[in-house]
PDB file of N, CA and C in Angstrom:
ATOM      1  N   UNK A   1      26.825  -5.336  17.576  1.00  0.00           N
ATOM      2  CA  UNK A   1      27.893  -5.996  16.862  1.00  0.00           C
ATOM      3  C   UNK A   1      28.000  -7.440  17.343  1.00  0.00           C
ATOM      4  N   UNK A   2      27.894  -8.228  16.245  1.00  0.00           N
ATOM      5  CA  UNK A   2      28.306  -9.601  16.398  1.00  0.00           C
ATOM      6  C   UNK A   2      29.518 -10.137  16.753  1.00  0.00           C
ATOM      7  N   UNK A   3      30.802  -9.717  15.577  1.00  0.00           N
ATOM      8  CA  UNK A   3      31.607 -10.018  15.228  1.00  0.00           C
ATOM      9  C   UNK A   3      32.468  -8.734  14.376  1.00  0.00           C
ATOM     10  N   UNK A   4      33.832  -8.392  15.243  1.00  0.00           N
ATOM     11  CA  UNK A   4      34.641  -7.461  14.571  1.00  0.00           C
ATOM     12  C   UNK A   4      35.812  -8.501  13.957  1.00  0.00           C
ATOM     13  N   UNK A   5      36.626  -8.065  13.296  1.00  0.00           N
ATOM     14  CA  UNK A   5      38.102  -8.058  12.924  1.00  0.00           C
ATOM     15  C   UNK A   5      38.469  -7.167  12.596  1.00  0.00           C
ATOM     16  N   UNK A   6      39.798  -7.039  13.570  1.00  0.00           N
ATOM     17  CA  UNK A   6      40.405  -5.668  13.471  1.00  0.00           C
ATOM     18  C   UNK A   6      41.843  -5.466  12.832  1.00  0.00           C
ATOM     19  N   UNK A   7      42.020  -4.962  11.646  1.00  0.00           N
ATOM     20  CA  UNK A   7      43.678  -5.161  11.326  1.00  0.00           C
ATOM     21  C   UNK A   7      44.499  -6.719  11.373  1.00  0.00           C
ATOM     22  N   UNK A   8      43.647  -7.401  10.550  1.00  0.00           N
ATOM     23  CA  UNK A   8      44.081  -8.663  10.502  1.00  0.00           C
ATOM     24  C   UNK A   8      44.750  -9.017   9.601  1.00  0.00           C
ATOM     25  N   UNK A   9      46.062  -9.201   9.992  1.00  0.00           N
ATOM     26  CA  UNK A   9      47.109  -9.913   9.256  1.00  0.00           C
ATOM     27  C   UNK A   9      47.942 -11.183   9.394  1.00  0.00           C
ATOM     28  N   UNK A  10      48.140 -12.061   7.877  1.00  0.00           N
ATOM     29  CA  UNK A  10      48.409 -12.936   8.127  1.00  0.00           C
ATOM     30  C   UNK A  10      49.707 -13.165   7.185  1.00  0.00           C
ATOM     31  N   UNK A  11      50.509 -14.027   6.985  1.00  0.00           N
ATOM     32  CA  UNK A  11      51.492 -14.727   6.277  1.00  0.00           C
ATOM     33  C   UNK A  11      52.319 -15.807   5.962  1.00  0.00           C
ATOM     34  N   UNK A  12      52.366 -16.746   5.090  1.00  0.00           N
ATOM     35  CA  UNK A  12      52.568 -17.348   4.759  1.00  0.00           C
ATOM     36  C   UNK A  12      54.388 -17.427   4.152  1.00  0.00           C
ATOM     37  N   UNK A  13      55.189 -17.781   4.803  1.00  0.00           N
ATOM     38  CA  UNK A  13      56.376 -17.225   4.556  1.00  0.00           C
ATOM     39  C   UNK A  13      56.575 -15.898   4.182  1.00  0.00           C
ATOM     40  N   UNK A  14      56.907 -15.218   3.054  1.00  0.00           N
ATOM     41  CA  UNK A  14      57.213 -13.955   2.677  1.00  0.00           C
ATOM     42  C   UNK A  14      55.770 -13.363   2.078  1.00  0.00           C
ATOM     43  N   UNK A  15      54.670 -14.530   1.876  1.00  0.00           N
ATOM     44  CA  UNK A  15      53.728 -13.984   1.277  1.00  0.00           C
ATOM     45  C   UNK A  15      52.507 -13.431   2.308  1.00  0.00           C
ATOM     46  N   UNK A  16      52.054 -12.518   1.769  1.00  0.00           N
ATOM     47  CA  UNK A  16      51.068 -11.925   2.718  1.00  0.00           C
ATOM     48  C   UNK A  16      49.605 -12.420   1.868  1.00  0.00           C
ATOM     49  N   UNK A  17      48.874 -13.313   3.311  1.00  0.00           N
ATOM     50  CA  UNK A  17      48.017 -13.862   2.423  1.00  0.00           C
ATOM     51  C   UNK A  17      46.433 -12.756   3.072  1.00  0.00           C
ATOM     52  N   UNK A  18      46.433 -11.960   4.323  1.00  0.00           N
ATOM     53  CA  UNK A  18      45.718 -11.245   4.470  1.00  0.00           C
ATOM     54  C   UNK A  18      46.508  -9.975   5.004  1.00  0.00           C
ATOM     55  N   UNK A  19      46.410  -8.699   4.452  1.00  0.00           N
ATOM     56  CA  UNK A  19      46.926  -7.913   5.290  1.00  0.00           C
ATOM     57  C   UNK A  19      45.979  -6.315   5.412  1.00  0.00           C
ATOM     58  N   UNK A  20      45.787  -6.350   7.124  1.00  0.00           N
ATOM     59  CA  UNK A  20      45.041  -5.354   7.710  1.00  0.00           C
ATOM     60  C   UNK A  20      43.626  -5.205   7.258  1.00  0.00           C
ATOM     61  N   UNK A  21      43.106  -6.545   7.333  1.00  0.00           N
ATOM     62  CA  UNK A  21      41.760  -7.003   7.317  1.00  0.00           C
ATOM     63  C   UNK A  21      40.745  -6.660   8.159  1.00  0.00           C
ATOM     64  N   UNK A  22      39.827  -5.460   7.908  1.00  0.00           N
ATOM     65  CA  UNK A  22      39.108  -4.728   8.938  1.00  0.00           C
ATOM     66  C   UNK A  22      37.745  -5.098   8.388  1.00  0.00           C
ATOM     67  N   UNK A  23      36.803  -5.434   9.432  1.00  0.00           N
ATOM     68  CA  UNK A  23      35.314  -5.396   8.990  1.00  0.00           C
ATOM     69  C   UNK A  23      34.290  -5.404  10.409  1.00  0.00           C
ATOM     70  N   UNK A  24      33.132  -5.326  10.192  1.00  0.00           N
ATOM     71  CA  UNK A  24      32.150  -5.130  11.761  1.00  0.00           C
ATOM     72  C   UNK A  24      31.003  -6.010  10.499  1.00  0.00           C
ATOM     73  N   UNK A  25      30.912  -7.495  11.822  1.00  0.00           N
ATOM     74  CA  UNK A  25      29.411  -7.802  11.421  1.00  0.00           C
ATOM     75  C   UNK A  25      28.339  -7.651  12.463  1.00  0.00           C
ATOM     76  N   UNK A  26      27.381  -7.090  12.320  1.00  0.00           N
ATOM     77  CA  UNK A  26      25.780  -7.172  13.623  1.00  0.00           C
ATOM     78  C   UNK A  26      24.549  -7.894  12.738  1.00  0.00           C
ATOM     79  N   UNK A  27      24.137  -8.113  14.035  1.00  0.00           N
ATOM     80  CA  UNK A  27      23.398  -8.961  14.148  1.00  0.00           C
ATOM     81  C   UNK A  27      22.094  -8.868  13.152  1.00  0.00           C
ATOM     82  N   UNK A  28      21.665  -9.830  12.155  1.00  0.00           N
ATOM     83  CA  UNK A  28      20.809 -10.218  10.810  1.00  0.00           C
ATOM     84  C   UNK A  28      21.533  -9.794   9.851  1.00  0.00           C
ATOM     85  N   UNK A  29      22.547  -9.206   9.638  1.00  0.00           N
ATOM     86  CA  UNK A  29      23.402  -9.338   8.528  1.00  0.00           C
ATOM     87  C   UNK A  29      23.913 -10.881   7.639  1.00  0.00           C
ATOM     88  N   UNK A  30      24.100 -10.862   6.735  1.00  0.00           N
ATOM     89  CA  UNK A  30      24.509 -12.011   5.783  1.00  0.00           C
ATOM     90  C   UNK A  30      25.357 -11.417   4.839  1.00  0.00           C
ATOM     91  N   UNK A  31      26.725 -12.073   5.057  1.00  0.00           N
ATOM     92  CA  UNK A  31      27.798 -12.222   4.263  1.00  0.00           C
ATOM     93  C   UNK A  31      28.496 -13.587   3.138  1.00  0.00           C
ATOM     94  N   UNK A  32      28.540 -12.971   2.404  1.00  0.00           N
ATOM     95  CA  UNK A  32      29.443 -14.362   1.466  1.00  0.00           C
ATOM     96  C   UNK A  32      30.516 -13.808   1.137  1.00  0.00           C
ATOM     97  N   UNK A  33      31.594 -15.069   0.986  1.00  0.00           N
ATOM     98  CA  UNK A  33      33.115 -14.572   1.093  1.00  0.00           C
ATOM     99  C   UNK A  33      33.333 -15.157  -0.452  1.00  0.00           C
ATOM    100  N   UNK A  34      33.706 -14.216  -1.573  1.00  0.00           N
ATOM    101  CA  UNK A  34      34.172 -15.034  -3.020  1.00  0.00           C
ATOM    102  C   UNK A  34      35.234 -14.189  -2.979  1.00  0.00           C
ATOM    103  N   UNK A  35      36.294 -14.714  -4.302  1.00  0.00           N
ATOM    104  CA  UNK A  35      37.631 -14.281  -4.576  1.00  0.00           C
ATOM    105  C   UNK A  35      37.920 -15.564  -4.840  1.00  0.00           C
ATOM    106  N   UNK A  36      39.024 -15.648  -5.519  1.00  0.00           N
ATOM    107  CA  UNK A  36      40.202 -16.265  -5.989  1.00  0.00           C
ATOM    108  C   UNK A  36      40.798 -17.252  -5.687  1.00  0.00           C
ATOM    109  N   UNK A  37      41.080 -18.518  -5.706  1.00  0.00           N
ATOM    110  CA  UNK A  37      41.833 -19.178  -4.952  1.00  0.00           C
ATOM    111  C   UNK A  37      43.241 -18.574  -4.798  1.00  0.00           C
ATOM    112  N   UNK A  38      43.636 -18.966  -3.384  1.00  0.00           N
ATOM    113  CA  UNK A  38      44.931 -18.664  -3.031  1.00  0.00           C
ATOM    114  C   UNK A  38      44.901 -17.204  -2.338  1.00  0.00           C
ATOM    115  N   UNK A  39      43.712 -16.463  -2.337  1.00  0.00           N
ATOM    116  CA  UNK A  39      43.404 -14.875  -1.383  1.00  0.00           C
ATOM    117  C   UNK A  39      43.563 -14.989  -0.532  1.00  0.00           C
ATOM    118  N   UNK A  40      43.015 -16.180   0.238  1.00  0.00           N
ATOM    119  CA  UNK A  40      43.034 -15.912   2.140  1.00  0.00           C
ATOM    120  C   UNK A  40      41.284 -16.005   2.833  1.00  0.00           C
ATOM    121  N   UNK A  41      40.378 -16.511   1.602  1.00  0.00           N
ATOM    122  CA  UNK A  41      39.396 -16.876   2.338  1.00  0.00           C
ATOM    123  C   UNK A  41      39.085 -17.647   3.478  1.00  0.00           C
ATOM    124  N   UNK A  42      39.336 -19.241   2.806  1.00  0.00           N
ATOM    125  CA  UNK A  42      39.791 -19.953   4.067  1.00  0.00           C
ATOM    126  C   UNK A  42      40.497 -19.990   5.775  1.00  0.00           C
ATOM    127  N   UNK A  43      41.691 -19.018   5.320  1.00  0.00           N
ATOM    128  CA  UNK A  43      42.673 -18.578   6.276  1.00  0.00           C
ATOM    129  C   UNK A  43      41.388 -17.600   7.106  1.00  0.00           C
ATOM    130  N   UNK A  44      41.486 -16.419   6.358  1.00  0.00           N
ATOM    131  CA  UNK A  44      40.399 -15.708   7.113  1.00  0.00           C
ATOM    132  C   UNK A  44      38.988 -16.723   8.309  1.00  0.00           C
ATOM    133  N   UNK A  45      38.412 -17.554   7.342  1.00  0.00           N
ATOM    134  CA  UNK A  45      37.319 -18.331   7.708  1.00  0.00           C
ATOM    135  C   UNK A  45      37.756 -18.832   9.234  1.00  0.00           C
ATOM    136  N   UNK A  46      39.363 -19.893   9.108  1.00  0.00           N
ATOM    137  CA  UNK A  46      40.171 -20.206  10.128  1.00  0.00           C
ATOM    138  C   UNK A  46      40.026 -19.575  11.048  1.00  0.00           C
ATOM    139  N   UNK A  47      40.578 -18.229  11.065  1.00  0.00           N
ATOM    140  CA  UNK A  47      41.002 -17.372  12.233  1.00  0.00           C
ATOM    141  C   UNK A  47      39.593 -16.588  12.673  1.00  0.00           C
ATOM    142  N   UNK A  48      38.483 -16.853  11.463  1.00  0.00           N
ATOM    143  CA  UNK A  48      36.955 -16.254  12.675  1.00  0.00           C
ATOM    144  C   UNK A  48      36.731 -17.207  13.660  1.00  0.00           C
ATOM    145  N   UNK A  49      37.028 -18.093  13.014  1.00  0.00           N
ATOM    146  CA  UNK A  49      36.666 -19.910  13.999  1.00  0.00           C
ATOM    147  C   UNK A  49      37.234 -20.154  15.205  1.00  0.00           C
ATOM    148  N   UNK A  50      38.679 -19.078  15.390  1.00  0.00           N
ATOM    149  CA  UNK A  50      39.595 -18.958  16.616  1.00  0.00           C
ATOM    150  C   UNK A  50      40.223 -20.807  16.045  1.00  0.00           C
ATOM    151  N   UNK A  51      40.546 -21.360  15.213  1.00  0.00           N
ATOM    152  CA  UNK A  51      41.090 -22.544  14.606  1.00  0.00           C
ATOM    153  C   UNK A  51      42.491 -22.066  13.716  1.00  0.00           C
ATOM    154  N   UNK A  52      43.229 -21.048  13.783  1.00  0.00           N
ATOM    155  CA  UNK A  52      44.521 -20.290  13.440  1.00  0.00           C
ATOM    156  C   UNK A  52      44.556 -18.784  13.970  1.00  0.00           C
ATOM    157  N   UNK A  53      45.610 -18.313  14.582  1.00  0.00           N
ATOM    158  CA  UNK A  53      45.790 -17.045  15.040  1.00  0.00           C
ATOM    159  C   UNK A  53      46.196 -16.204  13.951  1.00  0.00           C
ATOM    160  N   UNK A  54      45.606 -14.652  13.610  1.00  0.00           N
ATOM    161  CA  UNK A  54      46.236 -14.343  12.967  1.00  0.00           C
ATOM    162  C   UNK A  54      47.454 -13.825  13.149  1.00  0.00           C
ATOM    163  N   UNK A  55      48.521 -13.160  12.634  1.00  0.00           N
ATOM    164  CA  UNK A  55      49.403 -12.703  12.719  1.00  0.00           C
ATOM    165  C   UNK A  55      49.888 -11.344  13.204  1.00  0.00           C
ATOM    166  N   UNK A  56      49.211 -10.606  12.995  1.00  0.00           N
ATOM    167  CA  UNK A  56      48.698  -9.281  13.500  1.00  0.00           C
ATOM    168  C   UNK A  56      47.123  -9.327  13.697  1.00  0.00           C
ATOM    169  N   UNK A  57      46.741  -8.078  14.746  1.00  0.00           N
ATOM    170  CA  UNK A  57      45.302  -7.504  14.836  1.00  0.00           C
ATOM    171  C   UNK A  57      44.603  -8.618  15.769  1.00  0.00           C
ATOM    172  N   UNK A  58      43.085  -8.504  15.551  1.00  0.00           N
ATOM    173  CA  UNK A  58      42.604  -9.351  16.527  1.00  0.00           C
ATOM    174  C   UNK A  58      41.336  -9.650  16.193  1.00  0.00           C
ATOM    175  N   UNK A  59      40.697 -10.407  16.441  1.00  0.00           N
ATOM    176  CA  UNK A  59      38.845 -10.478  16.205  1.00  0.00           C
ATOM    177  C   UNK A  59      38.167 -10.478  17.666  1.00  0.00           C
ATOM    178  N   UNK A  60      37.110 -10.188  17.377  1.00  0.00           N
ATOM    179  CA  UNK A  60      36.423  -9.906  18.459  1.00  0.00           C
ATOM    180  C   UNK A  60      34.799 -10.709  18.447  1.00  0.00           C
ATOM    181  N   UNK A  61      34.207 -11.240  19.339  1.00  0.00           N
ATOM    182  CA  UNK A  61      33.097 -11.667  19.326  1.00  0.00           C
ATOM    183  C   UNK A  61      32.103 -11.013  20.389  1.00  0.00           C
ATOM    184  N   UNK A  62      30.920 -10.948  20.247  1.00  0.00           N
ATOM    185  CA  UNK A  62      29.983 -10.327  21.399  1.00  0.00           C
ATOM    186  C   UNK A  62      28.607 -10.718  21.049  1.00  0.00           C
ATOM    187  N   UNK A  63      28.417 -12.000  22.302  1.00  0.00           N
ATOM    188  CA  UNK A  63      29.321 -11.791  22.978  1.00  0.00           C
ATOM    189  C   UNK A  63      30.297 -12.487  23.241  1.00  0.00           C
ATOM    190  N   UNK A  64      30.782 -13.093  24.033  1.00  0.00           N
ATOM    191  CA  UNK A  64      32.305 -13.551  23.843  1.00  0.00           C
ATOM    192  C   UNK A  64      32.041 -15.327  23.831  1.00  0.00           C
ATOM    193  N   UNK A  65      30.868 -15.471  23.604  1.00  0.00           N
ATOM    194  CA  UNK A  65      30.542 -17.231  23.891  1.00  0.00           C
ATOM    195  C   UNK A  65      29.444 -17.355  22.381  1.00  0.00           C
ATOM    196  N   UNK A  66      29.718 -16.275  21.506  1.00  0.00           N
ATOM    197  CA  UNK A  66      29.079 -16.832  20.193  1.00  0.00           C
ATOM    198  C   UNK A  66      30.196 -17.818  19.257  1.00  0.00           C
ATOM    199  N   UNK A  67      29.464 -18.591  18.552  1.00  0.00           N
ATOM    200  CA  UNK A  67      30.263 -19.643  18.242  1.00  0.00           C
ATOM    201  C   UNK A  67      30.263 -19.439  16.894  1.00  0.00           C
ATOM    202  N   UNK A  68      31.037 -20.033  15.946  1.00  0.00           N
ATOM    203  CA  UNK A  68      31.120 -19.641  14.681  1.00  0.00           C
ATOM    204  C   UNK A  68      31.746 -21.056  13.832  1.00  0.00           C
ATOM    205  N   UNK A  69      30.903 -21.281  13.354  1.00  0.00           N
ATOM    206  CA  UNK A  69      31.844 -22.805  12.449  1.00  0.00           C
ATOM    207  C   UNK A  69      31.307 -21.788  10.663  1.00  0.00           C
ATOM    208  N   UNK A  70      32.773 -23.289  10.099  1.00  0.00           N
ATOM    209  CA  UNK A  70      32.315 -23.291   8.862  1.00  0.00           C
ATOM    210  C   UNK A  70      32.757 -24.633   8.215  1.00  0.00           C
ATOM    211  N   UNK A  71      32.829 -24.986   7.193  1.00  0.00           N
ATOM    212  CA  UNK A  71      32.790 -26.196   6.477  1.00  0.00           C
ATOM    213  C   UNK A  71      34.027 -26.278   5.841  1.00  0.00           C
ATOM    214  N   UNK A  72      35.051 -26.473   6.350  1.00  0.00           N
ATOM    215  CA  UNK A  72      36.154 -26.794   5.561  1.00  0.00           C
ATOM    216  C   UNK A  72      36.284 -27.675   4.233  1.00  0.00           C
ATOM    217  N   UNK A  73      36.707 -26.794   3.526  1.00  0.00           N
ATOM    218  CA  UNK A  73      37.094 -27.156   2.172  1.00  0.00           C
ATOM    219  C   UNK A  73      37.987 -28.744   1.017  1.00  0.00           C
ATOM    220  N   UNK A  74      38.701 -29.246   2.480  1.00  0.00           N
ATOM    221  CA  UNK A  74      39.075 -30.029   2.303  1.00  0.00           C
ATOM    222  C   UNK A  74      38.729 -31.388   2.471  1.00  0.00           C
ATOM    223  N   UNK A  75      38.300 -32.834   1.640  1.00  0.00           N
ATOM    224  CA  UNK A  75      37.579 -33.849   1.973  1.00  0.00           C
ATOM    225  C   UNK A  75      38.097 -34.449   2.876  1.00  0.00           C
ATOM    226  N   UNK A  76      36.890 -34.939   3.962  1.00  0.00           N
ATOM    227  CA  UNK A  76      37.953 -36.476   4.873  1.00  0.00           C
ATOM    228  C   UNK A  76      37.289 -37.436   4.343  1.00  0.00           C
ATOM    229  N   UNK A  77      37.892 -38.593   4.864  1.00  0.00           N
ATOM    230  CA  UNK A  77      37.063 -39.698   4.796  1.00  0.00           C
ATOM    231  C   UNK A  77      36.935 -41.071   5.548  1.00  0.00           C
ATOM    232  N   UNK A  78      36.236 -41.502   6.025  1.00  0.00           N
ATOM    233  CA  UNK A  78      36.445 -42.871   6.972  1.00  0.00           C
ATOM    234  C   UNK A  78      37.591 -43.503   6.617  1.00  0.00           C
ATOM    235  N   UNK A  79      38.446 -44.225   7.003  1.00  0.00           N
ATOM    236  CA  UNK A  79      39.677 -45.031   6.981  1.00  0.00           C
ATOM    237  C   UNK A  79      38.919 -46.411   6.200  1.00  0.00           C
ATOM    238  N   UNK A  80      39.233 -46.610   5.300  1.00  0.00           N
ATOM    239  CA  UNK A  80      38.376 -47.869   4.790  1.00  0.00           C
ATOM    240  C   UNK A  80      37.354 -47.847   3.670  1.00  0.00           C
ATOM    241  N   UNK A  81      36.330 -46.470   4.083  1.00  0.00           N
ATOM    242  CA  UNK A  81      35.525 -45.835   3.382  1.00  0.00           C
ATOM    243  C   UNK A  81      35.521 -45.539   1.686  1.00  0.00           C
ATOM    244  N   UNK A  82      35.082 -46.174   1.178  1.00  0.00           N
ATOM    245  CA  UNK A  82      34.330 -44.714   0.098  1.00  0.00           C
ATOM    246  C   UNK A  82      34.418 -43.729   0.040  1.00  0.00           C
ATOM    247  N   UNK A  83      34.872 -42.483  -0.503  1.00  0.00           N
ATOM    248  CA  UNK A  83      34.296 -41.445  -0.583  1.00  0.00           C
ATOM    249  C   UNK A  83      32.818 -41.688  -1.318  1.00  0.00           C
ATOM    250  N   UNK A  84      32.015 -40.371  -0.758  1.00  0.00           N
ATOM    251  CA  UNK A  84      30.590 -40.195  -1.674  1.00  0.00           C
ATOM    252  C   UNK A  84      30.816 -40.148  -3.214  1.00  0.00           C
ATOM    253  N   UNK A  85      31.914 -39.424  -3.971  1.00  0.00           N
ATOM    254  CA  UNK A  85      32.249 -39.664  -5.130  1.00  0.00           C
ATOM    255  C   UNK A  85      32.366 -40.851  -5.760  1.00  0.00           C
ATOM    256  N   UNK A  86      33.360 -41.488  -5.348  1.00  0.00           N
ATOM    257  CA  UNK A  86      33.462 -43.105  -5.284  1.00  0.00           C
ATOM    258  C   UNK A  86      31.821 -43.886  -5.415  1.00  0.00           C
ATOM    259  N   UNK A  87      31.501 -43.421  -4.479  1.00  0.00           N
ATOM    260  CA  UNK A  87      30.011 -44.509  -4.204  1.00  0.00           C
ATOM    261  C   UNK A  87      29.237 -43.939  -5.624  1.00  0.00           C
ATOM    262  N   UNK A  88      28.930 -42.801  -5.672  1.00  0.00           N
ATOM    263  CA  UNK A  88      28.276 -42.234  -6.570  1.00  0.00           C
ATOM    264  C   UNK A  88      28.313 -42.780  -7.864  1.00  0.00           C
ATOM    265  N   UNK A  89      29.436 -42.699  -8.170  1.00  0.00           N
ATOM    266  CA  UNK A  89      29.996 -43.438  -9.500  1.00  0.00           C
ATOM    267  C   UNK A  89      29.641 -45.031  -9.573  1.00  0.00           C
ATOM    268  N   UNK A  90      29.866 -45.348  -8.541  1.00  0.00           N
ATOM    269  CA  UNK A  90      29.791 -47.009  -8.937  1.00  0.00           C
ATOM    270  C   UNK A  90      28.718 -47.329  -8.200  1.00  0.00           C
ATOM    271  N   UNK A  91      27.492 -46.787  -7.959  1.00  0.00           N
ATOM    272  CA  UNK A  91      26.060 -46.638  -8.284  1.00  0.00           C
ATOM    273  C   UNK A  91      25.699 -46.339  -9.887  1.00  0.00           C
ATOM    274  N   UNK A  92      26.071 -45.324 -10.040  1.00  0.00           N
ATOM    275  CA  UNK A  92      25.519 -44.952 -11.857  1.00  0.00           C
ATOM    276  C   UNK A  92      26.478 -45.874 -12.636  1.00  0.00           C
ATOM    277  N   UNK A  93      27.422 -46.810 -12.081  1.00  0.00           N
ATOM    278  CA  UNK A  93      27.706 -47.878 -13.597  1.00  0.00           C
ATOM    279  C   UNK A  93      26.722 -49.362 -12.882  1.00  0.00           C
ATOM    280  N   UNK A  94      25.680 -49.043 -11.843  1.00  0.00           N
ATOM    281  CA  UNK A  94      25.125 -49.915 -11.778  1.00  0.00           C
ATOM    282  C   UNK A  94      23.827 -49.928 -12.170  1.00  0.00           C
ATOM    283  N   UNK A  95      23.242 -51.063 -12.500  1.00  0.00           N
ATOM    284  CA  UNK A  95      21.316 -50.972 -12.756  1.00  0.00           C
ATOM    285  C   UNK A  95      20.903 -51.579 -11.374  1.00  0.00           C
ATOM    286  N   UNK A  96      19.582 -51.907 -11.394  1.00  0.00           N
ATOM    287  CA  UNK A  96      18.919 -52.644 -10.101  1.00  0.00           C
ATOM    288  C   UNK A  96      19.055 -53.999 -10.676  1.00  0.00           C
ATOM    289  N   UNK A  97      19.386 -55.190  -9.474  1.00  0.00           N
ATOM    290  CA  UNK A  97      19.753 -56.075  -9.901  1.00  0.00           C
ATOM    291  C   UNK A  97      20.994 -56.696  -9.970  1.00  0.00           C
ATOM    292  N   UNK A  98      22.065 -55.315  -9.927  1.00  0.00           N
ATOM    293  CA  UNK A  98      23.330 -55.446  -9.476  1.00  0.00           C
ATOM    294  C   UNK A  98      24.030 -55.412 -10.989  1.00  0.00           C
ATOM    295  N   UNK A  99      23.190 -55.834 -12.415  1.00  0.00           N
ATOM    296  CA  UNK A  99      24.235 -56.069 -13.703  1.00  0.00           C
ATOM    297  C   UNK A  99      24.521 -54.100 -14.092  1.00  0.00           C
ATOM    298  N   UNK A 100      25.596 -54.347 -14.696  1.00  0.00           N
ATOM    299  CA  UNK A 100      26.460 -53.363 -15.116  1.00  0.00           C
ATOM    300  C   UNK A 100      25.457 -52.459 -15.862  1.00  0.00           C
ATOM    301  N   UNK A 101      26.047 -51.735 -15.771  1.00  0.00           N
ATOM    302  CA  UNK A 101      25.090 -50.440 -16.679  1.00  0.00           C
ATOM    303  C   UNK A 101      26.276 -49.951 -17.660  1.00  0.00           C
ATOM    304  N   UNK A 102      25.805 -49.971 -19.260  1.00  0.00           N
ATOM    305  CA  UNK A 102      26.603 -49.052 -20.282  1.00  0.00           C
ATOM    306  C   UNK A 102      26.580 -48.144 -19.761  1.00  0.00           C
ATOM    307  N   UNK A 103      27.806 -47.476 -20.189  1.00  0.00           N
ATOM    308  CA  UNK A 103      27.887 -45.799 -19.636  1.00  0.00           C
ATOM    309  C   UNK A 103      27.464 -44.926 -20.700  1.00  0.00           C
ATOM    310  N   UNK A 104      27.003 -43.529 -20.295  1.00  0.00           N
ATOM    311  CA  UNK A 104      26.573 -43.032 -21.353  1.00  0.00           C
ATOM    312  C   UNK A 104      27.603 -41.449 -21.530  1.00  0.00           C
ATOM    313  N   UNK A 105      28.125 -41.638 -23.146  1.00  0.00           N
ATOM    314  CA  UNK A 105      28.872 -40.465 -22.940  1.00  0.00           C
ATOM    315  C   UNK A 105      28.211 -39.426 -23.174  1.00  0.00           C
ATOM    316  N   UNK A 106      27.035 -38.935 -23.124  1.00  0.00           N
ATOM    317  CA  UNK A 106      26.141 -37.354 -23.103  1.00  0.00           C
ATOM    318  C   UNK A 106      26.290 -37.554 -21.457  1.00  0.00           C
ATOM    319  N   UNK A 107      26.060 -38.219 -20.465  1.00  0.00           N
ATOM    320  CA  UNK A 107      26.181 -37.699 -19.217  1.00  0.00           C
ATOM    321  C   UNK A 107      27.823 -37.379 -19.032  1.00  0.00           C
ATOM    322  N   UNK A 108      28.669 -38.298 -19.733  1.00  0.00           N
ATOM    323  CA  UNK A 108      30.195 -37.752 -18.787  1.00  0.00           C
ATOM    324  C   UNK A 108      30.221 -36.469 -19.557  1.00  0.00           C
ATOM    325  N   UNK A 109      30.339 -36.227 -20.767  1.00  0.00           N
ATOM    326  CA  UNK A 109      30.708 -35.192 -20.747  1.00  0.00           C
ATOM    327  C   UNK A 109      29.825 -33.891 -20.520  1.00  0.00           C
ATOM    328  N   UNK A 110      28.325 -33.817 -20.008  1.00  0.00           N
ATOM    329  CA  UNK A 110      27.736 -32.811 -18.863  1.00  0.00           C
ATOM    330  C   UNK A 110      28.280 -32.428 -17.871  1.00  0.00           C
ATOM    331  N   UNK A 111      28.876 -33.921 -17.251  1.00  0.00           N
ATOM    332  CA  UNK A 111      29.517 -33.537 -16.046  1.00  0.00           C
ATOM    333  C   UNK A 111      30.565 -33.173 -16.107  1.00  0.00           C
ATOM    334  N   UNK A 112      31.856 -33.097 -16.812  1.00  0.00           N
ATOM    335  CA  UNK A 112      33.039 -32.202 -17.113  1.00  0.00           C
ATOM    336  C   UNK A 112      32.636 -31.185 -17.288  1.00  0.00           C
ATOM    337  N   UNK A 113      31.357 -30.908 -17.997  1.00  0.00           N
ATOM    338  CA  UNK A 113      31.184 -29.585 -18.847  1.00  0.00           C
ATOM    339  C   UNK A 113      30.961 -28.687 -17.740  1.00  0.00           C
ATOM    340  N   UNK A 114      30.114 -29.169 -16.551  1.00  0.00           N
ATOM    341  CA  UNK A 114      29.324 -28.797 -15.139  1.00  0.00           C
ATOM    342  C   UNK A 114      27.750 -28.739 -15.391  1.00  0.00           C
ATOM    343  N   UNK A 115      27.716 -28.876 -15.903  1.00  0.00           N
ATOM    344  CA  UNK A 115      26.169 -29.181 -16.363  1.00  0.00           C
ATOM    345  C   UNK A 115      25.433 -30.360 -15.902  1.00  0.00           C
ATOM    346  N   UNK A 116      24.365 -30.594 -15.688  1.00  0.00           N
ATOM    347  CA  UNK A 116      23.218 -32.043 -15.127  1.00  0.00           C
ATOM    348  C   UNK A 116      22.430 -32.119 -16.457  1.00  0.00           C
ATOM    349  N   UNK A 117      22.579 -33.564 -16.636  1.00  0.00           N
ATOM    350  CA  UNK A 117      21.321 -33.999 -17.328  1.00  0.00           C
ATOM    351  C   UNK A 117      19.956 -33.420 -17.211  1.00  0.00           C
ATOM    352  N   UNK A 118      19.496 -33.332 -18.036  1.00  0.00           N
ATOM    353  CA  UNK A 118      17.920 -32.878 -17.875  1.00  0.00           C
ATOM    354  C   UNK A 118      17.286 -34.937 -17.304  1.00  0.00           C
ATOM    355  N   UNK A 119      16.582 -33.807 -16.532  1.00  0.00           N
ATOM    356  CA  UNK A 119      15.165 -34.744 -15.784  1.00  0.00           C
ATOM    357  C   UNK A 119      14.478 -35.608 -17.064  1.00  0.00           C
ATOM    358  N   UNK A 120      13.880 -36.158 -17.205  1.00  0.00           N
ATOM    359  CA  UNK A 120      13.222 -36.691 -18.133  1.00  0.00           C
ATOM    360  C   UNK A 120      11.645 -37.354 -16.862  1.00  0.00           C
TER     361      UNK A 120
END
């Protein structure tokens, strides 16, 4: 065993955002966490990370110096900075050369749609 959680519960004022969350991971196993926004993925993710306690129950690691990250969901960004979005964008209203580029509306609306341009 890698990684237990045992009876893990959590809450969010009156709301219960995990309750009595039991699972055993060992070792070469692979998990993915989907559901819903607003379930308790994150939260869960938190409290494997030992980065929020849960509320009840406990997790367990073995051995007790395995480390566990994950990628939080939420953007930062340098103080000053760009986001990559930002940059992204005002790269594609540029050409080489620095003059403006027409925009093209078959790409914006791919990208609302979630879709990519085809390659050409």
């Amino acid at each position: 065993m890698l990684l237990e959680a045992s009876h893990v519960t959590t809450s969010f004022g009156a709301q219960d955002v995990l309750r009595d969350a039991s699972f055993r991971l060992t070792d070469g196993e692979r998990v993915g966490l989907v559901g819903k926004n607003g379930i308790g993925k994150t939260t869960l993710l938190r409290i494997l990370a030992s980065e929020a306690p849960p509320d009840r129950g406990h997790v367990r690691r073995v051995p007790s110096t395995l480390s566990l990250g994950y990628l939080p969901r939420r953007r930062t960004t340098i103080a000053g900075a760009p986001s990559a979005i930002a940059s992204l964008r005002s790269a594609s209203t540029r050409r080489a050369g620095g003059k403006p580029r027409r925009s093209s509306p078959a790409w914006d609306s791919r990208r609302r749609s979630g879709t990519s341009p085809s390659r050409r």
